[in-house]
N, C-alpha and C. Protein backbone atom coordinates (compact mmCIF):
# COMPACT_ATOMS: atom_id res chain seq x y z
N UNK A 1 -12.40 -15.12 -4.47
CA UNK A 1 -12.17 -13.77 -4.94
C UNK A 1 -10.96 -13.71 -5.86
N UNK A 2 -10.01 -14.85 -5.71
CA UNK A 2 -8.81 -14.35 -6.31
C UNK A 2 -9.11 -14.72 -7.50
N UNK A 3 -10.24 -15.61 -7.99
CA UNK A 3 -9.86 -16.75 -9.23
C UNK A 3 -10.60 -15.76 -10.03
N UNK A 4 -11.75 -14.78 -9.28
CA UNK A 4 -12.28 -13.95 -10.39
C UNK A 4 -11.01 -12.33 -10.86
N UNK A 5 -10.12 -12.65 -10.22
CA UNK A 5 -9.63 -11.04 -10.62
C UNK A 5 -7.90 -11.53 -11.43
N UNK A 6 -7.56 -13.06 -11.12
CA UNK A 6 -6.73 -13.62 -12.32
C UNK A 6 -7.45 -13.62 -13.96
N UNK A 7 -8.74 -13.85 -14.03
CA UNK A 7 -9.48 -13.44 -15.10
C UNK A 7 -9.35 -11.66 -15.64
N UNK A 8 -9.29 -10.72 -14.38
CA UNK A 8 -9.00 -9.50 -15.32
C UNK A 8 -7.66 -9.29 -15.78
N UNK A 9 -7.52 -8.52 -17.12
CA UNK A 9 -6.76 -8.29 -17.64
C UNK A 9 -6.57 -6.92 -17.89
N UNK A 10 -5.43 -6.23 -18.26
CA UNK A 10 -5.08 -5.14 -18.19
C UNK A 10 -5.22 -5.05 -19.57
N UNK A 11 -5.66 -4.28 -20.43
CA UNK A 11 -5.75 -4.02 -22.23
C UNK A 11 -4.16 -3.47 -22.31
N UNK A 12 -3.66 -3.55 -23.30
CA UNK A 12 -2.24 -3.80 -23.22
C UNK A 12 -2.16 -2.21 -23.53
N UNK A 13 -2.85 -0.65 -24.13
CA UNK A 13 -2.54 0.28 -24.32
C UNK A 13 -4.17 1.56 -24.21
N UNK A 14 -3.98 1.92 -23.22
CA UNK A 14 -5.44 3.32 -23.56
C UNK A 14 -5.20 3.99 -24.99
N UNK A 15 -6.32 4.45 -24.96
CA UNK A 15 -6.77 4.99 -26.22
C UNK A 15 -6.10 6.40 -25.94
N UNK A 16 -6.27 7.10 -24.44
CA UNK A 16 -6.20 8.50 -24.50
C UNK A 16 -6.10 8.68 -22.84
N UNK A 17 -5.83 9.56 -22.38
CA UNK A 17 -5.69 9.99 -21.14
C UNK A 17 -7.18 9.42 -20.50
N UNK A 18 -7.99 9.79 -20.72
CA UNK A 18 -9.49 9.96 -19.54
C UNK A 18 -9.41 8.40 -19.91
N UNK A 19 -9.19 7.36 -20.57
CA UNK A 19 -9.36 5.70 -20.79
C UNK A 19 -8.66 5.65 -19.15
N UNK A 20 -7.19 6.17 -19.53
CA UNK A 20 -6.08 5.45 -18.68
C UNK A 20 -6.77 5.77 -17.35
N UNK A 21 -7.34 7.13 -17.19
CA UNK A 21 -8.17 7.72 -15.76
C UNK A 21 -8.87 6.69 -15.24
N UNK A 22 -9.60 6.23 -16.46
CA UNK A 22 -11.05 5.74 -16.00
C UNK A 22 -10.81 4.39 -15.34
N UNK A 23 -10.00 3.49 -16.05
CA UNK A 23 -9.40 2.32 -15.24
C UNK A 23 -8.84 2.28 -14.34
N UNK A 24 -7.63 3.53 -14.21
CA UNK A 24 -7.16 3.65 -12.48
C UNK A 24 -8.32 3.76 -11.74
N UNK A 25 -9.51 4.19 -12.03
CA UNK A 25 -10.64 4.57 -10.80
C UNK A 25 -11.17 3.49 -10.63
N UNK A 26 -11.38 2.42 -11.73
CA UNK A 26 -11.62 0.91 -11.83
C UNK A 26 -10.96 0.01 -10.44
N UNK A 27 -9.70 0.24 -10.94
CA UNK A 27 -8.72 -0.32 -10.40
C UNK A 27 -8.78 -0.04 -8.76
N UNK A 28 -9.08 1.10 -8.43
CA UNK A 28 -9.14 1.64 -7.24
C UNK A 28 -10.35 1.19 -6.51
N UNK A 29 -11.89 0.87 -7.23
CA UNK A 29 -12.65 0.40 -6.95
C UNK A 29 -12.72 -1.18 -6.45
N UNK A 30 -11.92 -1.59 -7.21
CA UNK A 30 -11.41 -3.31 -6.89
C UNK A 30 -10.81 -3.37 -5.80
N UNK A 31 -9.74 -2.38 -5.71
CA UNK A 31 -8.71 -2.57 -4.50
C UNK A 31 -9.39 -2.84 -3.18
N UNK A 32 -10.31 -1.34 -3.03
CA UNK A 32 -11.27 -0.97 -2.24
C UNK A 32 -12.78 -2.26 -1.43
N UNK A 33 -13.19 -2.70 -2.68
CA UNK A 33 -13.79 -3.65 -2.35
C UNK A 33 -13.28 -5.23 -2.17
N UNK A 34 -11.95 -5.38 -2.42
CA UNK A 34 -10.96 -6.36 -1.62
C UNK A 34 -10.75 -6.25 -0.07
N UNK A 35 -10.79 -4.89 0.55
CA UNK A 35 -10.15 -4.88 1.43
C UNK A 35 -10.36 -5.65 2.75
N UNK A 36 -11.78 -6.02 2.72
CA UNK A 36 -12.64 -6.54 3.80
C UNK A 36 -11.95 -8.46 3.31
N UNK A 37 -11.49 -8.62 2.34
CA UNK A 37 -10.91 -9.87 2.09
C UNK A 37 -9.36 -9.88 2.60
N UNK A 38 -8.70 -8.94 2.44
CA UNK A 38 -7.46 -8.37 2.90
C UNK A 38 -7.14 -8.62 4.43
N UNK A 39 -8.02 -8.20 5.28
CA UNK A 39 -8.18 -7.91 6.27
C UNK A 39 -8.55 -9.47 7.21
N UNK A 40 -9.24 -10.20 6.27
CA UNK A 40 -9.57 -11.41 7.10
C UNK A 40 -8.04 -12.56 6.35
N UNK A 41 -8.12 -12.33 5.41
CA UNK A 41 -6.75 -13.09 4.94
C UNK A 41 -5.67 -13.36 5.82
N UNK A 42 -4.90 -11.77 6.34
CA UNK A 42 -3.89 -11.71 6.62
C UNK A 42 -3.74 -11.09 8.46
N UNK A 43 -5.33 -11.25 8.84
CA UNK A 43 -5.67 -11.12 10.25
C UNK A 43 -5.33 -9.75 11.00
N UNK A 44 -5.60 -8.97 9.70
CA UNK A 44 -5.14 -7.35 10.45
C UNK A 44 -6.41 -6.83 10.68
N UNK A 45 -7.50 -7.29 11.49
CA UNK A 45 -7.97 -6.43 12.53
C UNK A 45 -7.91 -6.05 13.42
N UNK A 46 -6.85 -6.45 14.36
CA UNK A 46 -6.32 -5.61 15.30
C UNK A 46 -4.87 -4.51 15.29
N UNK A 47 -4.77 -4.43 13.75
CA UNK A 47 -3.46 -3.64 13.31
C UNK A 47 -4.06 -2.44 12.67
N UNK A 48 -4.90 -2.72 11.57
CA UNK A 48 -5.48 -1.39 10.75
C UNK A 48 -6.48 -1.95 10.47
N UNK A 49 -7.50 -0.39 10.40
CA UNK A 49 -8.62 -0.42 9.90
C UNK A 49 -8.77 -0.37 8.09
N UNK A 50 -9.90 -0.44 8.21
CA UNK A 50 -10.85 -0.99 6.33
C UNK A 50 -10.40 0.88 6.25
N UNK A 51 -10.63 2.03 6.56
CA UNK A 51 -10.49 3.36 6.10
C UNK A 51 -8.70 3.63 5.66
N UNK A 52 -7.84 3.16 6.85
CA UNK A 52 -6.52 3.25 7.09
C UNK A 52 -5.93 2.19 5.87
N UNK A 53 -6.49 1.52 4.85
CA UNK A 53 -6.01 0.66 4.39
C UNK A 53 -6.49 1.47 3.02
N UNK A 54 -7.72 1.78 2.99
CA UNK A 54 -8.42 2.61 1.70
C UNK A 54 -7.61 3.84 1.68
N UNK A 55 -7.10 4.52 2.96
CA UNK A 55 -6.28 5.57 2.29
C UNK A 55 -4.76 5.15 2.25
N UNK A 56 -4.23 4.33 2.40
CA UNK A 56 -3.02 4.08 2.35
C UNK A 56 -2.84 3.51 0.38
N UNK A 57 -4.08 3.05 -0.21
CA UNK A 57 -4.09 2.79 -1.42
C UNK A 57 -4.61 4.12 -2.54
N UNK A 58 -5.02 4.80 -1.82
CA UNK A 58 -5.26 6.61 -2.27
C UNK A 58 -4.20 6.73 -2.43
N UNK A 59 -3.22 7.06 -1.32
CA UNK A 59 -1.85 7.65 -1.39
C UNK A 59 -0.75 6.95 -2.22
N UNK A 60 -1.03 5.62 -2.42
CA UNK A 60 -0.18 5.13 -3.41
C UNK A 60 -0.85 5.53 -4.69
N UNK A 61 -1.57 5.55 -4.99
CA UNK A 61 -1.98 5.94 -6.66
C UNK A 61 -1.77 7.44 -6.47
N UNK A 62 -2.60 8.14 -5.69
CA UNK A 62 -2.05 10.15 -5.66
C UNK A 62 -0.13 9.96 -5.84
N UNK A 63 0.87 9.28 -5.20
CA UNK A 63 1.99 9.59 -5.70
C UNK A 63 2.29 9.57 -6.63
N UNK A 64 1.31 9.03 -7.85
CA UNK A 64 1.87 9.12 -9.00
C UNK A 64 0.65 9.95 -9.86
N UNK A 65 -0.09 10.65 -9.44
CA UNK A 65 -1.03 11.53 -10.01
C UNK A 65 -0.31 12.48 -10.75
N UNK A 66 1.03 12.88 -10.90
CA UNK A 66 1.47 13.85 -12.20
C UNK A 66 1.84 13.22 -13.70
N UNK A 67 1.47 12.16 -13.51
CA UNK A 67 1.92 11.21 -14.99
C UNK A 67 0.95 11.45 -15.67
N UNK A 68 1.10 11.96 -16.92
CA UNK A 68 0.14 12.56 -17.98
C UNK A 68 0.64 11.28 -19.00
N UNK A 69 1.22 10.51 -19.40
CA UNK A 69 1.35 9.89 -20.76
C UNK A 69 0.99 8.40 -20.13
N UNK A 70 -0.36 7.70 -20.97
CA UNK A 70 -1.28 6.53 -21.01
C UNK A 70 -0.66 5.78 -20.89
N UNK A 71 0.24 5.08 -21.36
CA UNK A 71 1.20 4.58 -21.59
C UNK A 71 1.78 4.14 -20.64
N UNK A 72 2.36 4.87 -19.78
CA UNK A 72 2.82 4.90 -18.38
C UNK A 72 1.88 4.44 -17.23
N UNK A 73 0.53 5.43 -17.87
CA UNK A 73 -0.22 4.78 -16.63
C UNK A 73 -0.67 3.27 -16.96
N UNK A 74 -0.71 2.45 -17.76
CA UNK A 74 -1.45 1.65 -18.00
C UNK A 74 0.10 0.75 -17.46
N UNK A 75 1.45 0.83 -17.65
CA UNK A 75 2.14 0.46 -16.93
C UNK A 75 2.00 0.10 -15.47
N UNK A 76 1.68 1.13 -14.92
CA UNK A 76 1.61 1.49 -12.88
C UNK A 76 0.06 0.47 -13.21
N UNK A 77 -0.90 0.48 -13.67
CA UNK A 77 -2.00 -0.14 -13.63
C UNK A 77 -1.50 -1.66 -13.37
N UNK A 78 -0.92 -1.69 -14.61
CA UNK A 78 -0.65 -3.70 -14.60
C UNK A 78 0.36 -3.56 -13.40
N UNK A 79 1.26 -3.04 -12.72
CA UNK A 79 1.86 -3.23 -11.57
C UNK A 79 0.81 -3.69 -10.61
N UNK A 80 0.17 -2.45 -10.27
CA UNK A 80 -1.20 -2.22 -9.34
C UNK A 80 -1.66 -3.81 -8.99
N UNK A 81 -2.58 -4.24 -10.51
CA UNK A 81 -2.93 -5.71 -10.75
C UNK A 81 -1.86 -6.87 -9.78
N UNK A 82 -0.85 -6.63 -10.22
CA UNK A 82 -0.04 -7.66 -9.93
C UNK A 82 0.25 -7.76 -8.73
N UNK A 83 0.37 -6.21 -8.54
CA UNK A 83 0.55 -6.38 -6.66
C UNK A 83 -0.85 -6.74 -5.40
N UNK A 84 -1.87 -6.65 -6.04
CA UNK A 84 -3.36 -7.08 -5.64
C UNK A 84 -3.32 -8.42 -5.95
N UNK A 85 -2.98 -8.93 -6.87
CA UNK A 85 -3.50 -10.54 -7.46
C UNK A 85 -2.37 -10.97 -6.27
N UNK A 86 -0.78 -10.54 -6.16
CA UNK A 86 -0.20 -11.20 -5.11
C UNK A 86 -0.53 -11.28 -3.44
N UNK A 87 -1.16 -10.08 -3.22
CA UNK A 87 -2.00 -10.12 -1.81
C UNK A 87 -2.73 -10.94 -1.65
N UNK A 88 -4.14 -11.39 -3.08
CA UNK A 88 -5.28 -11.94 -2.53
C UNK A 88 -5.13 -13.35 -2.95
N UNK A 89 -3.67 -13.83 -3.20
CA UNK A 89 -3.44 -15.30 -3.24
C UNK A 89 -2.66 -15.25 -2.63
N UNK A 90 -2.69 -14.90 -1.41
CA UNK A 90 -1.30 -14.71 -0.40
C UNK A 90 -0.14 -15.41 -0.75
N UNK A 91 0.59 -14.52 -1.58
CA UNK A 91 1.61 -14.77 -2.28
C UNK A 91 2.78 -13.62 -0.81
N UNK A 92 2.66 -12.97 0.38
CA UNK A 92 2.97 -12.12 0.96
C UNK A 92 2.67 -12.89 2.44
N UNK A 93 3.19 -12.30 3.29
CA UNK A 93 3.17 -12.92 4.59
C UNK A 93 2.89 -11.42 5.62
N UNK A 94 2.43 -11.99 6.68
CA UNK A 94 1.61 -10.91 7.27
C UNK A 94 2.59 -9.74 7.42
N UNK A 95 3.82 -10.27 8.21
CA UNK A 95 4.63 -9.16 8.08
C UNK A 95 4.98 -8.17 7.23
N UNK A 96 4.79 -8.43 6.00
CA UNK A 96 5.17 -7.83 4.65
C UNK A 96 4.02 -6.55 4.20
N UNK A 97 2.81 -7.17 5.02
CA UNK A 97 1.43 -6.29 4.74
C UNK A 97 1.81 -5.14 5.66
N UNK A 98 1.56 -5.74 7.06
CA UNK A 98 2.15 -4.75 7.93
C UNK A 98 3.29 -3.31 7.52
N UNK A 99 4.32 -4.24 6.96
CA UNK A 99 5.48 -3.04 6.92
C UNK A 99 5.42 -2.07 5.80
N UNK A 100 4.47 -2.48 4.54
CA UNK A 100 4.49 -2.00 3.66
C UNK A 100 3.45 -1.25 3.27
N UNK A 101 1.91 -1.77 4.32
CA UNK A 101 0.84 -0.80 4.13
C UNK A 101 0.24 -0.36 5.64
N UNK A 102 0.61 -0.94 6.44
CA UNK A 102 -0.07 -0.55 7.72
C UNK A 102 0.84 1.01 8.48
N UNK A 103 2.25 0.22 8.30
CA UNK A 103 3.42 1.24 8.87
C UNK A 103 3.63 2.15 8.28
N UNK A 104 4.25 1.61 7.10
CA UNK A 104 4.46 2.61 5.90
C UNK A 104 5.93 3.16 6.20
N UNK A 105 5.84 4.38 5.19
CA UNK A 105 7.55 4.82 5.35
C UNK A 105 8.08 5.67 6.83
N UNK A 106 7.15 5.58 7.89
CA UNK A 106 7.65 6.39 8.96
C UNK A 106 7.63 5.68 10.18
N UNK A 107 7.39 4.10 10.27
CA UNK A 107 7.42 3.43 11.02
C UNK A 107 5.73 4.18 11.94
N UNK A 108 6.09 3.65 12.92
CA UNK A 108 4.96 3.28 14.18
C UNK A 108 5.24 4.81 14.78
N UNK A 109 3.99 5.43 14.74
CA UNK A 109 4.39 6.60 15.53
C UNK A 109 4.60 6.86 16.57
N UNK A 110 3.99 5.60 17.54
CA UNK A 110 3.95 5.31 19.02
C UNK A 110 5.16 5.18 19.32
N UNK A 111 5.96 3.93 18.63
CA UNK A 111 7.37 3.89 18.74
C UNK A 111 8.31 4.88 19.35
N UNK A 112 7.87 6.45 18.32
CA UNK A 112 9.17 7.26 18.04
C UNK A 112 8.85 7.77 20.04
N UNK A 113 7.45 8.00 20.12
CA UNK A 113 7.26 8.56 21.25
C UNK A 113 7.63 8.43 22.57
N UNK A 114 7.55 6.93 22.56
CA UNK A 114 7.81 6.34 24.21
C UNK A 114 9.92 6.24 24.03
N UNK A 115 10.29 6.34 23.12
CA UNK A 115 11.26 5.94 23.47
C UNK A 115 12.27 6.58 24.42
N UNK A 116 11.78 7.76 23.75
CA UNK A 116 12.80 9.16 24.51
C UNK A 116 12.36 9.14 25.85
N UNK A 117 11.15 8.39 26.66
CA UNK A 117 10.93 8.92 27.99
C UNK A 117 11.35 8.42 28.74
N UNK A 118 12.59 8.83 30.00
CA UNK A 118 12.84 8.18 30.97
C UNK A 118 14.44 8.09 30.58
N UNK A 119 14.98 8.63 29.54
CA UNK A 119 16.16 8.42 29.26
C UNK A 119 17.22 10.00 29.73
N UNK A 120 18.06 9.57 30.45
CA UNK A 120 18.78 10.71 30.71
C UNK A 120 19.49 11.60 29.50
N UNK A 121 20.13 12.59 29.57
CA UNK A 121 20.98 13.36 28.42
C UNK A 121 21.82 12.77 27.92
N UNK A 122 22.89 12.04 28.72
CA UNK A 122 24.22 11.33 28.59
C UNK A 122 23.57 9.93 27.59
N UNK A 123 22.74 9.04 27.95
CA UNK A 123 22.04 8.58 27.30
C UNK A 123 21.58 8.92 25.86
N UNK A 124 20.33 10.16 25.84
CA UNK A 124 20.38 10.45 24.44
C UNK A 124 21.64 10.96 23.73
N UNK A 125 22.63 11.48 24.13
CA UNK A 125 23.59 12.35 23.45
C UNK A 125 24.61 10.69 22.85
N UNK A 126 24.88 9.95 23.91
CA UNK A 126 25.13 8.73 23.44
C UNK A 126 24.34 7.93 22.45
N UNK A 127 23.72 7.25 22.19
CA UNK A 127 22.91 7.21 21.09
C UNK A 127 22.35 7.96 19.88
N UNK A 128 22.88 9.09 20.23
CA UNK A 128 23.22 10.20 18.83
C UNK A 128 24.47 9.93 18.16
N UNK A 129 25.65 10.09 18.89
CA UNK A 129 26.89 9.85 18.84
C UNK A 129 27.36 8.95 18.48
N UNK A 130 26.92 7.60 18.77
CA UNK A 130 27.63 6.17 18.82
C UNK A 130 27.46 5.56 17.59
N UNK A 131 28.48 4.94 16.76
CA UNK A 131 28.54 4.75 15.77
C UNK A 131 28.24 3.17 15.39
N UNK A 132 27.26 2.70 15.16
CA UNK A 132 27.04 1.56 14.86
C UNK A 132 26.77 0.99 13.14
């Protein structure tokens, strides 16, 4: 899979906005149909699912859905590329997948939950307080 997508290339400039569109949806299509390669690569089937991975690559392209100039997008595109071509030649280590697409920016939600239980006041108010 990897040796066919070092063959794509990014065209170095769109013609016009709906070009630059049409390749992010390209691009999104590739990602998408990687993922089932993703997943056996880097042994995250018992971490995240094929949906949890398809929207975690939604939400990275929607954060940048207000960029109107081609130019730019065809920039974030060849990023995009580069950061896919480095996944599917595991150029990344499992941990790295994990923290950066499974977790994401709010950590483990389970985490935040169990921690507080069983802990007295003096306890939490200490660990508010304590300056490390």
């Amino acid at each position: 899979m990897s040796f066919t997508l070092r063959s794509v290339k990014v065209p170095p400039n769109s013609v016009n906005l709906e070009e630059a569109r049409s390749r992010m949806f390209e691009f999104f299509r590739l990602a998408c149909r990687s993922i089932p390669s993703i997943i056996d690569i880097y042994n995250l089937d018992e971490v995240v699912t094929k949906s949890q991975l398809r929207t975690t690559i939604a939400a990275q392209i929607r954060k940048n859905s207000q960029v109107t100039n081609p130019k730019v997008i065809d920039m974030l595109l060849f990023k995009g590329m580069e950061e896919l071509n480095n996944i599917l030649e595991h150029a990344k280590q499992r941990h790295h997948m994990i923290g950066q697409y499974v977790t994401g920016q709010h950590g483990l939600v389970q985490d935040l939950d169990s921690k507080d239980k069983g802990m007295s006041d003096f306890l939490k108010n200490f660990y508010k307080t304590n300056y490390f």
